[in-house]
Protein backbone atom coordinates (compact mmCIF):
# COMPACT_ATOMS: atom_id res chain seq x y z
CA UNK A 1 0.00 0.00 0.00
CA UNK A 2 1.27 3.36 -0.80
CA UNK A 3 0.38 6.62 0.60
CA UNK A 4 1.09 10.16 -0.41
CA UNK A 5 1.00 13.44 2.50
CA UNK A 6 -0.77 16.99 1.43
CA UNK A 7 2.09 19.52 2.25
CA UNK A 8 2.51 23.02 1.86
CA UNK A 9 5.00 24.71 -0.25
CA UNK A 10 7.52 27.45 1.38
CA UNK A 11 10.08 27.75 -0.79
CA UNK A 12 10.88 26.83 -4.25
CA UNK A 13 13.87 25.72 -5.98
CA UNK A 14 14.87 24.96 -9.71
CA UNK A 15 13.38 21.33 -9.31
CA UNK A 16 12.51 21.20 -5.27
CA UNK A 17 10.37 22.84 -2.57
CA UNK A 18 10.51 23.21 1.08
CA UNK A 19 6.79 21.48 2.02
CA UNK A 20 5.70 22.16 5.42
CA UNK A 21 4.16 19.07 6.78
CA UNK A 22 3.18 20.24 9.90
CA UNK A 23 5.50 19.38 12.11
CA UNK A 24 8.22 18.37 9.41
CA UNK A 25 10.00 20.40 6.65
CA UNK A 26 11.29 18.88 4.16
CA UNK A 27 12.87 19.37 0.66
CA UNK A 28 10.85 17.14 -1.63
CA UNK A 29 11.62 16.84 -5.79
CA UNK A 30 9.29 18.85 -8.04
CA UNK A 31 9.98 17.73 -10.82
CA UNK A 32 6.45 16.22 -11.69
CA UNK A 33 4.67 19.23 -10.95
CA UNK A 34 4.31 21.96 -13.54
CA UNK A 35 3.57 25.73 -12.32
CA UNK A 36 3.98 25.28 -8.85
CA UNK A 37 3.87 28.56 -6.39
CA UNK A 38 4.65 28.95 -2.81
CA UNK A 39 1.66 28.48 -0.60
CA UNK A 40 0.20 25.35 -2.88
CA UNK A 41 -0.85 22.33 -1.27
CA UNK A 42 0.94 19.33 -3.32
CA UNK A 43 0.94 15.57 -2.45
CA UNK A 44 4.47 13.79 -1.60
CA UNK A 45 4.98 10.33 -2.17
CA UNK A 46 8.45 8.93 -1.16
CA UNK A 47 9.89 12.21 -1.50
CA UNK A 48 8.13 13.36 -4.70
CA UNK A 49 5.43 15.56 -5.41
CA UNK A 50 2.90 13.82 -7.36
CA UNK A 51 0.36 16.92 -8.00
CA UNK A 52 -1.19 19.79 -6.91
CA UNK A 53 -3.85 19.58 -4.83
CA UNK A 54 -6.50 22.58 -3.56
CA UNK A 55 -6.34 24.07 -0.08
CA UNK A 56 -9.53 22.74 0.87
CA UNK A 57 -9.12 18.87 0.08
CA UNK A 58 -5.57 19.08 1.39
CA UNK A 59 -6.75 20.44 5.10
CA UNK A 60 -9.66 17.63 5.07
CA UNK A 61 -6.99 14.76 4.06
CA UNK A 62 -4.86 16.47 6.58
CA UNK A 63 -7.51 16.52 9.45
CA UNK A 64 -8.21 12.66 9.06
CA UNK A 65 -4.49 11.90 9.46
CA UNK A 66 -4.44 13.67 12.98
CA UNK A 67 -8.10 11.98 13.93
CA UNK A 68 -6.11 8.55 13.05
CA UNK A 69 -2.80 9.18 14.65
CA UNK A 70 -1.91 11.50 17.58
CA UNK A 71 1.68 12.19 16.54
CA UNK A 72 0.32 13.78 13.04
């Protein structure tokens, strides 16, 4: 099973962000995104983002993560 976490970009970089995940930051690869901006919510799978993803859907996703696990 695979699973990808919304994050929220800080910084950008020729092909990486910093994506705040809360209580993480980390520098994830770009690459596969076109047209990203700071402030986007983007899914990150093993240390890629996959897409863009809107604020909204990205805070729900985000909320049922910390209902299933304290440390979130």
């Amino acid at each position: 099973m695979c699973i990808a976490i919304p994050g929220k970009v800080l910084e950008i970089y020729k092909y990486e962000a910093l994506v705040d995940f809360g209580k993480i930051q980390k520098r994830v690869n770009t690459s596969l995104i076109e047209d990203i901006q700071i402030n986007d919510y983007i899914l990150v799978h093993a240390g890629y983002g996959v897409e863009k993803m809107n604020e909204q859907e990205a805070l729900d996703t985000l909320s049922v993560f910390k209902m299933l696990c304290d440390d979130f």
